[in-house]
PDB file of N, CA and C in Angstrom:
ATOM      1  N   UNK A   1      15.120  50.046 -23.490  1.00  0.00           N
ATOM      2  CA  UNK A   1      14.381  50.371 -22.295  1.00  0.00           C
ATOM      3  C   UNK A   1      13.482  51.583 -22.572  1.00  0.00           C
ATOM      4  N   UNK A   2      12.258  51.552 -22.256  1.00  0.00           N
ATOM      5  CA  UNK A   2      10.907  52.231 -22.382  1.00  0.00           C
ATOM      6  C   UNK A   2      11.051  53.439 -21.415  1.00  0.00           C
ATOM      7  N   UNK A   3      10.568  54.674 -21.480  1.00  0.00           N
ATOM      8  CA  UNK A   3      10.917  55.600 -20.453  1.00  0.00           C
ATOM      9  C   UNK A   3       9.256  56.363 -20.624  1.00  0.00           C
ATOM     10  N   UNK A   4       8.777  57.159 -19.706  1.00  0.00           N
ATOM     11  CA  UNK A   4       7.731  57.771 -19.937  1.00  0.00           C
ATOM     12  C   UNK A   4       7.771  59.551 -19.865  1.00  0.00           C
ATOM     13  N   UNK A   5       7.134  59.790 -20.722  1.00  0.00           N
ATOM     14  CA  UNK A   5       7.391  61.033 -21.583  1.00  0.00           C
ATOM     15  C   UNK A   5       6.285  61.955 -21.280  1.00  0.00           C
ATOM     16  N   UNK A   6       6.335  62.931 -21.668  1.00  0.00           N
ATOM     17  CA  UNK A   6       4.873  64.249 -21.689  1.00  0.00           C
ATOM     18  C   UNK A   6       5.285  65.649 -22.261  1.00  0.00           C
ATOM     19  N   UNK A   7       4.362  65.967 -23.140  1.00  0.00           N
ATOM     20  CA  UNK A   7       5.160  66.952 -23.622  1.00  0.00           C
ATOM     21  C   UNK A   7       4.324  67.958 -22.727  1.00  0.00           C
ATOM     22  N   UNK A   8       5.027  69.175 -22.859  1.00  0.00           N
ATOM     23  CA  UNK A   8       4.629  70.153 -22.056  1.00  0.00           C
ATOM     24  C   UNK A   8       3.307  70.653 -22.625  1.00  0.00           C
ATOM     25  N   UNK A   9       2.541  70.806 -23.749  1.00  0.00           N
ATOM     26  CA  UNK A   9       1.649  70.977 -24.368  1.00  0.00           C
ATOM     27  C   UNK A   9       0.914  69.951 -24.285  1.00  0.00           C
ATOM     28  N   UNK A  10       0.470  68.642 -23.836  1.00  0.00           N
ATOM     29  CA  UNK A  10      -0.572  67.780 -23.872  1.00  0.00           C
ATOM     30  C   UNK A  10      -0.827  67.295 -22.290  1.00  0.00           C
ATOM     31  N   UNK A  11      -1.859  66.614 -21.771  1.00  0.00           N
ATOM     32  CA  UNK A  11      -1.807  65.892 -20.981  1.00  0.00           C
ATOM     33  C   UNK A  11      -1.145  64.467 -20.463  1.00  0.00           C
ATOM     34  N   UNK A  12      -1.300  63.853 -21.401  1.00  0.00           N
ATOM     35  CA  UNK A  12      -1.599  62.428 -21.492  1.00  0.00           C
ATOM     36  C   UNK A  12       0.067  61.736 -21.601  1.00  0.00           C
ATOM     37  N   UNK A  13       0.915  61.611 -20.971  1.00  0.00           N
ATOM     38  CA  UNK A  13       2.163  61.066 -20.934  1.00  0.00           C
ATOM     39  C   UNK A  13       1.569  59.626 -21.977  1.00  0.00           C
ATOM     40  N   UNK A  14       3.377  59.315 -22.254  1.00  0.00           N
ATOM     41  CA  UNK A  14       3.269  58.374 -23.221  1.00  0.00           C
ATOM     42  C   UNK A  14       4.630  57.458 -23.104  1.00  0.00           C
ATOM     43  N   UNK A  15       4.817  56.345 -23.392  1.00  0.00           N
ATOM     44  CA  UNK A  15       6.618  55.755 -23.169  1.00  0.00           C
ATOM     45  C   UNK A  15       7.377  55.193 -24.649  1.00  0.00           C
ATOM     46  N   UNK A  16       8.451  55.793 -24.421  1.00  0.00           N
ATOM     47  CA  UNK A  16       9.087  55.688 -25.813  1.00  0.00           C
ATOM     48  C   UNK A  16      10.453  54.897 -25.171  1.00  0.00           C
ATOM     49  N   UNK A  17      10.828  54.397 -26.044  1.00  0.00           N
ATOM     50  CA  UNK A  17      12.597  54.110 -25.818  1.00  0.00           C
ATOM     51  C   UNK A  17      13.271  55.203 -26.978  1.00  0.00           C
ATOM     52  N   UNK A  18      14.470  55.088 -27.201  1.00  0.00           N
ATOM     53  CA  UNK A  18      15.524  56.331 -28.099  1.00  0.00           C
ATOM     54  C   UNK A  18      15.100  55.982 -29.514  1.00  0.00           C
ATOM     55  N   UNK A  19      14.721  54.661 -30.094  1.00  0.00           N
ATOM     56  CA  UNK A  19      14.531  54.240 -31.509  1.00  0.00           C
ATOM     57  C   UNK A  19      13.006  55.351 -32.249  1.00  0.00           C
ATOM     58  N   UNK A  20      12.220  55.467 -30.707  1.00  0.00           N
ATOM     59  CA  UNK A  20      10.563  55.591 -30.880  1.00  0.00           C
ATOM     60  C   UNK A  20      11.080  57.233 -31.018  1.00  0.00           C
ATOM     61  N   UNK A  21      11.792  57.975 -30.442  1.00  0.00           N
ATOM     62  CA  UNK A  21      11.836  59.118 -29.956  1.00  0.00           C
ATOM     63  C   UNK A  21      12.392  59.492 -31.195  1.00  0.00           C
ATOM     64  N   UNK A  22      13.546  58.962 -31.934  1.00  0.00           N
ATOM     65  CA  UNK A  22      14.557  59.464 -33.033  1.00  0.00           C
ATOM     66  C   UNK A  22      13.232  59.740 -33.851  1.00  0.00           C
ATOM     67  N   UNK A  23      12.392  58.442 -33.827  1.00  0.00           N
ATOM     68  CA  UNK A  23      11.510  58.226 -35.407  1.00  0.00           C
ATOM     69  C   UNK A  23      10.391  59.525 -34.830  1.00  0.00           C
ATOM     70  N   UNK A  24       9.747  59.561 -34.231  1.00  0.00           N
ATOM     71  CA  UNK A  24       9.353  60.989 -33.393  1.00  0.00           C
ATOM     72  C   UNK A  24       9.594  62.255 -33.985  1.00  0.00           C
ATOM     73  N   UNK A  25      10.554  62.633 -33.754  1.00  0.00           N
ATOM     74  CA  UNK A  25      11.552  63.974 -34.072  1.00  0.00           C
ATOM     75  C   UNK A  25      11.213  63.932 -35.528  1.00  0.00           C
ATOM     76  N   UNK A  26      11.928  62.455 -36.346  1.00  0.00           N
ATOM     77  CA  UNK A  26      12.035  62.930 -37.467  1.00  0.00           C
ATOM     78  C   UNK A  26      10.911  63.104 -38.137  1.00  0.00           C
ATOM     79  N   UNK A  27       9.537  62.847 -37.874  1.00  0.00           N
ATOM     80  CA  UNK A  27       8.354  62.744 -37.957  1.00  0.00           C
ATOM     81  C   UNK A  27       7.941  64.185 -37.601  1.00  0.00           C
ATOM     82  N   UNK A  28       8.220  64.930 -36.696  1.00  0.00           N
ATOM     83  CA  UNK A  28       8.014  66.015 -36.207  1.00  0.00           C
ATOM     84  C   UNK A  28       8.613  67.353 -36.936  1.00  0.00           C
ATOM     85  N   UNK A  29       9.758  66.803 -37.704  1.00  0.00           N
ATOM     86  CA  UNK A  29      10.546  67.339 -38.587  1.00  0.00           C
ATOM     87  C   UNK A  29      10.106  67.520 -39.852  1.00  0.00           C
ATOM     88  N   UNK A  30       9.784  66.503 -40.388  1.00  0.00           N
ATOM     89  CA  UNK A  30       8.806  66.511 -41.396  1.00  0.00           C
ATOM     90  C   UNK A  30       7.695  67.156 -41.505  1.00  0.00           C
ATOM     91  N   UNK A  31       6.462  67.330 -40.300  1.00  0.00           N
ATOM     92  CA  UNK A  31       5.729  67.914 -40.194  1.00  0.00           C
ATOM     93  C   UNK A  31       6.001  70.186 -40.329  1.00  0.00           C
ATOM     94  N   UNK A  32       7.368  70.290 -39.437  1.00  0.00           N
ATOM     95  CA  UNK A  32       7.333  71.400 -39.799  1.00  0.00           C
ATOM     96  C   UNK A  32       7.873  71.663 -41.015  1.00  0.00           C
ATOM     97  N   UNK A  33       8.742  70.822 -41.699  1.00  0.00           N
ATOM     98  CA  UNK A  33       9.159  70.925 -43.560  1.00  0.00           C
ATOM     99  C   UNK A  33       7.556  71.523 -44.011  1.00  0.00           C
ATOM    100  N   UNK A  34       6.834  70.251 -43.824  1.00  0.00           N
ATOM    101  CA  UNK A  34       5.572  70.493 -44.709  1.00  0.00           C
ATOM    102  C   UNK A  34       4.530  71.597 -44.279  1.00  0.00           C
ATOM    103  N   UNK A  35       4.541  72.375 -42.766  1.00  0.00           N
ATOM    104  CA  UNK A  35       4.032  73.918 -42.639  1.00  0.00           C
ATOM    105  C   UNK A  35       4.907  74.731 -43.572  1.00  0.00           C
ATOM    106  N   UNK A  36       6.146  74.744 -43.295  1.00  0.00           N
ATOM    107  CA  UNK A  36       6.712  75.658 -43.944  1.00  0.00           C
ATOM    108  C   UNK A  36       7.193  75.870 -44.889  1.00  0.00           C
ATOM    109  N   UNK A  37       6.412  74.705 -46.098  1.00  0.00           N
ATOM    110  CA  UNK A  37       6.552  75.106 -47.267  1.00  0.00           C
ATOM    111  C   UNK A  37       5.140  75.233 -47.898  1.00  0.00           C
ATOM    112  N   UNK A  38       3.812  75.263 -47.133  1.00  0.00           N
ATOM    113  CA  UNK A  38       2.770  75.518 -47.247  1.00  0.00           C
ATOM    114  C   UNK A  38       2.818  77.210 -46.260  1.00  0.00           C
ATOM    115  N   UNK A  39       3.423  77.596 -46.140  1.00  0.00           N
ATOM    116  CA  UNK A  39       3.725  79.141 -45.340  1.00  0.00           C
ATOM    117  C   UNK A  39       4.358  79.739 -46.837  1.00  0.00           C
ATOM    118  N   UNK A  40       5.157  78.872 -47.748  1.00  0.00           N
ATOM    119  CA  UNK A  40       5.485  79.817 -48.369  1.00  0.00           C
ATOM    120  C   UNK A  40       4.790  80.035 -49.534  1.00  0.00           C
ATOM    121  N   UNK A  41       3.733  79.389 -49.595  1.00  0.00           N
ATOM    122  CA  UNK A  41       3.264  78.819 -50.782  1.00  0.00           C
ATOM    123  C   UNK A  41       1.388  79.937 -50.741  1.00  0.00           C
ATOM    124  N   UNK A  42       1.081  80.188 -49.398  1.00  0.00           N
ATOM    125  CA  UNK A  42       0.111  80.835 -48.841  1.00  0.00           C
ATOM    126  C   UNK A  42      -0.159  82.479 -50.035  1.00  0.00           C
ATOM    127  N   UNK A  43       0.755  82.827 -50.074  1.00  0.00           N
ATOM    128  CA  UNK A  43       0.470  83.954 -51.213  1.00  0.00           C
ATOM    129  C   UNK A  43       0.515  83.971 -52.528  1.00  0.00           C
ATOM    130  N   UNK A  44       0.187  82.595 -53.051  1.00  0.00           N
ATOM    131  CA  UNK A  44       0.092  82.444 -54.360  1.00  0.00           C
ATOM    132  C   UNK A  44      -1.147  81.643 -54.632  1.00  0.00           C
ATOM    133  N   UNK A  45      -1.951  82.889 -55.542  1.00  0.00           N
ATOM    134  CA  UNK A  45      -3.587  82.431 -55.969  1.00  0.00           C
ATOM    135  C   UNK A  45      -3.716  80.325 -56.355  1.00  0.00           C
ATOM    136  N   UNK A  46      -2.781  80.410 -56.655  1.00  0.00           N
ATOM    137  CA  UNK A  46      -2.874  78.904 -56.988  1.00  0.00           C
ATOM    138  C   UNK A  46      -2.640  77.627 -56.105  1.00  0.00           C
ATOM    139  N   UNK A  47      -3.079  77.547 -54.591  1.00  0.00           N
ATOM    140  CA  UNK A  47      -2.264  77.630 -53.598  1.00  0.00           C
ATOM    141  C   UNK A  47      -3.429  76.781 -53.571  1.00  0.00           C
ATOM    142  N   UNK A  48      -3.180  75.266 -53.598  1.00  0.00           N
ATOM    143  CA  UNK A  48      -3.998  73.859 -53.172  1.00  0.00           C
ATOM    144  C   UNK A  48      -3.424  73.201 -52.151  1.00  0.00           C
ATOM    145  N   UNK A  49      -3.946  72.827 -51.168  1.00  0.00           N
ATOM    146  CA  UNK A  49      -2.873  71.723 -50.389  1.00  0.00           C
ATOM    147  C   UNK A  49      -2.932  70.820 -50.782  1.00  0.00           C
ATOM    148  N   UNK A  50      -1.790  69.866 -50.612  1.00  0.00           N
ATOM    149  CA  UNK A  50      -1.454  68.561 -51.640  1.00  0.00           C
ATOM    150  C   UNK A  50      -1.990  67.629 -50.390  1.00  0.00           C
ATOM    151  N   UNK A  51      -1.497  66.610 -51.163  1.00  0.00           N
ATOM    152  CA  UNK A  51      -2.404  65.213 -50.289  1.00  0.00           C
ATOM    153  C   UNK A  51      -1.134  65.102 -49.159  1.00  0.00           C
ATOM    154  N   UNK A  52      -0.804  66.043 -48.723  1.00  0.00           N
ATOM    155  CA  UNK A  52       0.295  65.508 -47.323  1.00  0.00           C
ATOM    156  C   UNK A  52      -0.385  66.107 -45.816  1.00  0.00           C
ATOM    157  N   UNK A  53      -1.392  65.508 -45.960  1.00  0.00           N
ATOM    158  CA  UNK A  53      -2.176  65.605 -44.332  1.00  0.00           C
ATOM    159  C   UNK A  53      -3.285  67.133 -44.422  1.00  0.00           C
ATOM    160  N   UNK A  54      -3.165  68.141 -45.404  1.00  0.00           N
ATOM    161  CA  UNK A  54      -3.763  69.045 -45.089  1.00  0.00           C
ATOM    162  C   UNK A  54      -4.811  69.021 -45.988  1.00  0.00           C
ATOM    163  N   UNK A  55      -6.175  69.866 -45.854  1.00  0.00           N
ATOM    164  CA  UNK A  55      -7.207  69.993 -46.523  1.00  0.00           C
ATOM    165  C   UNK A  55      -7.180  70.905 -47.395  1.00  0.00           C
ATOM    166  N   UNK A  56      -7.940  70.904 -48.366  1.00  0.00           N
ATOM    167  CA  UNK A  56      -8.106  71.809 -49.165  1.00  0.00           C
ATOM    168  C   UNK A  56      -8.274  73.351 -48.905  1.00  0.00           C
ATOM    169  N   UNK A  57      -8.449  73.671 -47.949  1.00  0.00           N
ATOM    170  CA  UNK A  57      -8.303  75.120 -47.469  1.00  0.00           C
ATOM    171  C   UNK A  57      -6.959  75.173 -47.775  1.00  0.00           C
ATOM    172  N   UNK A  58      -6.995  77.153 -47.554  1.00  0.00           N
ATOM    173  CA  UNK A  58      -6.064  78.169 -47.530  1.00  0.00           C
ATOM    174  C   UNK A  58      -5.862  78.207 -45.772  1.00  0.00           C
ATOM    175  N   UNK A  59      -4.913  77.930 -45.361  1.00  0.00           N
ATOM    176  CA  UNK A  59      -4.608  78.205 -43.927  1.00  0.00           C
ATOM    177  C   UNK A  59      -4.052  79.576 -43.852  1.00  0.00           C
ATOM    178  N   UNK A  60      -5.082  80.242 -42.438  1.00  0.00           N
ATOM    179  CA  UNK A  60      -4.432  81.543 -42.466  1.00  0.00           C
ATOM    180  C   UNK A  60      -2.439  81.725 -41.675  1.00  0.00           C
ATOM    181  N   UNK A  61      -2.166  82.528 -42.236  1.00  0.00           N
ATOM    182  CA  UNK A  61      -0.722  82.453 -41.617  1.00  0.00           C
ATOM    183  C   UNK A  61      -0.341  82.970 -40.384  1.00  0.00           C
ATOM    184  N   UNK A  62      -1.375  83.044 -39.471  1.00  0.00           N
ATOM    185  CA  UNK A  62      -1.309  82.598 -37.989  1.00  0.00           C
ATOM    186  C   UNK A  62      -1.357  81.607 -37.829  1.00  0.00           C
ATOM    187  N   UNK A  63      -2.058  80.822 -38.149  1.00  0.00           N
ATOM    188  CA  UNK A  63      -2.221  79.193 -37.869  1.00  0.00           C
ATOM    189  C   UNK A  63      -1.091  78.442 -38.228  1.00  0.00           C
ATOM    190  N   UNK A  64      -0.822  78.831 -39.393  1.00  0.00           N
ATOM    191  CA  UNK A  64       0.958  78.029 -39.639  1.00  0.00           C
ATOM    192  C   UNK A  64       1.578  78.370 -38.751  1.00  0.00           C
ATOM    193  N   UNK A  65       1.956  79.896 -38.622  1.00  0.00           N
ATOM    194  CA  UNK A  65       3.191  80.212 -37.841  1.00  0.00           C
ATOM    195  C   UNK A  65       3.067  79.223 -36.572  1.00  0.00           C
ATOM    196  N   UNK A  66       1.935  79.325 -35.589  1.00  0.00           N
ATOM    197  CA  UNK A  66       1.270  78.675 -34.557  1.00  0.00           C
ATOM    198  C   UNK A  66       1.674  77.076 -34.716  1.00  0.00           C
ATOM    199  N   UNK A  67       1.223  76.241 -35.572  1.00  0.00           N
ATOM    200  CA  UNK A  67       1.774  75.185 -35.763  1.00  0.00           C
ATOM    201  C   UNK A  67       3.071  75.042 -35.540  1.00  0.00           C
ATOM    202  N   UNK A  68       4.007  75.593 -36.417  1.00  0.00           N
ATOM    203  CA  UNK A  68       5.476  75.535 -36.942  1.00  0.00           C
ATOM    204  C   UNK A  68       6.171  75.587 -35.118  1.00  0.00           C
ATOM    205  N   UNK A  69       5.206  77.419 -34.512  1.00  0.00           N
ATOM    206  CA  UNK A  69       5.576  77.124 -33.084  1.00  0.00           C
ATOM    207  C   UNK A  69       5.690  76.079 -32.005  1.00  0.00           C
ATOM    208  N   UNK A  70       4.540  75.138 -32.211  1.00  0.00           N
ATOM    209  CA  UNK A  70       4.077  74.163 -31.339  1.00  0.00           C
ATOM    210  C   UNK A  70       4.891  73.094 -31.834  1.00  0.00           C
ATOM    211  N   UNK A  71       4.970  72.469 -33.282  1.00  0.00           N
ATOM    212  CA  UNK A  71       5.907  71.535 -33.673  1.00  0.00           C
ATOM    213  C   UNK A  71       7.517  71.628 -33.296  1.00  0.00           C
ATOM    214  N   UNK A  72       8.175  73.154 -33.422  1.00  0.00           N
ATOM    215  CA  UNK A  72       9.240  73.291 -33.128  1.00  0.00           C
ATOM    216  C   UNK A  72       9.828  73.182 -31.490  1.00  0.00           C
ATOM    217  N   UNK A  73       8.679  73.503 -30.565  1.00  0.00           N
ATOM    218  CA  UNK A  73       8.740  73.470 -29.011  1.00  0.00           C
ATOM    219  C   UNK A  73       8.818  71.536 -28.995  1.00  0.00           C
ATOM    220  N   UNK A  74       7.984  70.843 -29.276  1.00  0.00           N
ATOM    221  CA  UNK A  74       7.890  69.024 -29.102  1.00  0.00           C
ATOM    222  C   UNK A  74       8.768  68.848 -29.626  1.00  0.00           C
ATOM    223  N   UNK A  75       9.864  69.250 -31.126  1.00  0.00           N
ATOM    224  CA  UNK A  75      11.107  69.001 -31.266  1.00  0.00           C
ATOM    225  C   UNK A  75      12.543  69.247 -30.500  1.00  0.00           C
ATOM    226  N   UNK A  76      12.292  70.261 -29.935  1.00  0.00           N
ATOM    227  CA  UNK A  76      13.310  70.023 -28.662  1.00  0.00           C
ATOM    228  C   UNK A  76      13.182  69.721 -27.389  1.00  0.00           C
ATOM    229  N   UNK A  77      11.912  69.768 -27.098  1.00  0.00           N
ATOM    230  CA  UNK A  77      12.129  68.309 -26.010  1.00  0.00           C
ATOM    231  C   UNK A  77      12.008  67.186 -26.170  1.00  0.00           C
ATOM    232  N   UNK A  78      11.747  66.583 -27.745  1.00  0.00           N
ATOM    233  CA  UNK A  78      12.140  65.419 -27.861  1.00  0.00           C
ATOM    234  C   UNK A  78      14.005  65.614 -27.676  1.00  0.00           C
ATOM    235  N   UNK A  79      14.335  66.310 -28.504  1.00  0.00           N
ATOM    236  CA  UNK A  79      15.955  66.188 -28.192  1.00  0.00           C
ATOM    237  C   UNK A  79      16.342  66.526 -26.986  1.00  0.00           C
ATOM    238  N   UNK A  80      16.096  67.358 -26.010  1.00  0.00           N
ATOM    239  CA  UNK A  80      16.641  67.371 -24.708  1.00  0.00           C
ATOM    240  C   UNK A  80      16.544  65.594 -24.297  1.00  0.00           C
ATOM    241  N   UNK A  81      14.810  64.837 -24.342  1.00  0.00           N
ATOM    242  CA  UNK A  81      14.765  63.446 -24.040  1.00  0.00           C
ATOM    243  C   UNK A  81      16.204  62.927 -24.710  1.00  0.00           C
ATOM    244  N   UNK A  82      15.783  62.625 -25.529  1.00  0.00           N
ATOM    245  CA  UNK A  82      17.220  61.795 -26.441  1.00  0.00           C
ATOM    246  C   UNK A  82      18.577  61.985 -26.213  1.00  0.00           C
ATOM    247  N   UNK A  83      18.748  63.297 -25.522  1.00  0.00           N
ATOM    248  CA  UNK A  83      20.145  63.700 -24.919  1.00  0.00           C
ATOM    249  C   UNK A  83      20.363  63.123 -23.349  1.00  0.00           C
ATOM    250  N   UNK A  84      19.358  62.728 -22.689  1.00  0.00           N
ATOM    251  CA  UNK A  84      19.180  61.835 -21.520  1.00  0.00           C
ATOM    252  C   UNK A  84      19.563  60.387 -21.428  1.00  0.00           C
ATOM    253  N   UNK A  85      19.195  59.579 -22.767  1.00  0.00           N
ATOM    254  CA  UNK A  85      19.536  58.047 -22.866  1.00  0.00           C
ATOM    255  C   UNK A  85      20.771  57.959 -23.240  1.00  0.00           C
TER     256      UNK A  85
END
């Protein structure tokens, strides 16, 4: 069963069932793995982003932290959701 969703950061509601939401999270999970090992990686001259979604820039480390923030807030309200079904 399909439920409809919104994260507190976007407009645009969306409907997931628990399968869509798990794969979600872990997707969301992944995303902050891959800030925060491009956060650690930021002070070393040799510092390319690899082919996992980011560009060839140097991201400044506000912008990660900022990310990592925003990814980590949609990861727990995906789990508060998932603690509902």
């Amino acid at each position: 069963m399909k439920k409809t969703f919104k994260f507190d950061s976007e407009t645009l509601p969306f409907e997931a069932d628990l399968d869509m939401l798990k794969s979600k999270l872990a997707e969301i999970q992944q995303l902050i793995n891959s800030y925060q090992e491009v956060e650690s990686d930021l002070d070393s001259p040799e510092y390319v982003a690899r082919g996992n979604g980011f560009c060839d820039a140097k991201y400044s480390e506000d912008f990660i932290e900022g990310r990592i923030a925003d990814l980590t807030a949609k990861a727990e309200q995906i789990r508060t959701w998932i603690d509902t079904f």
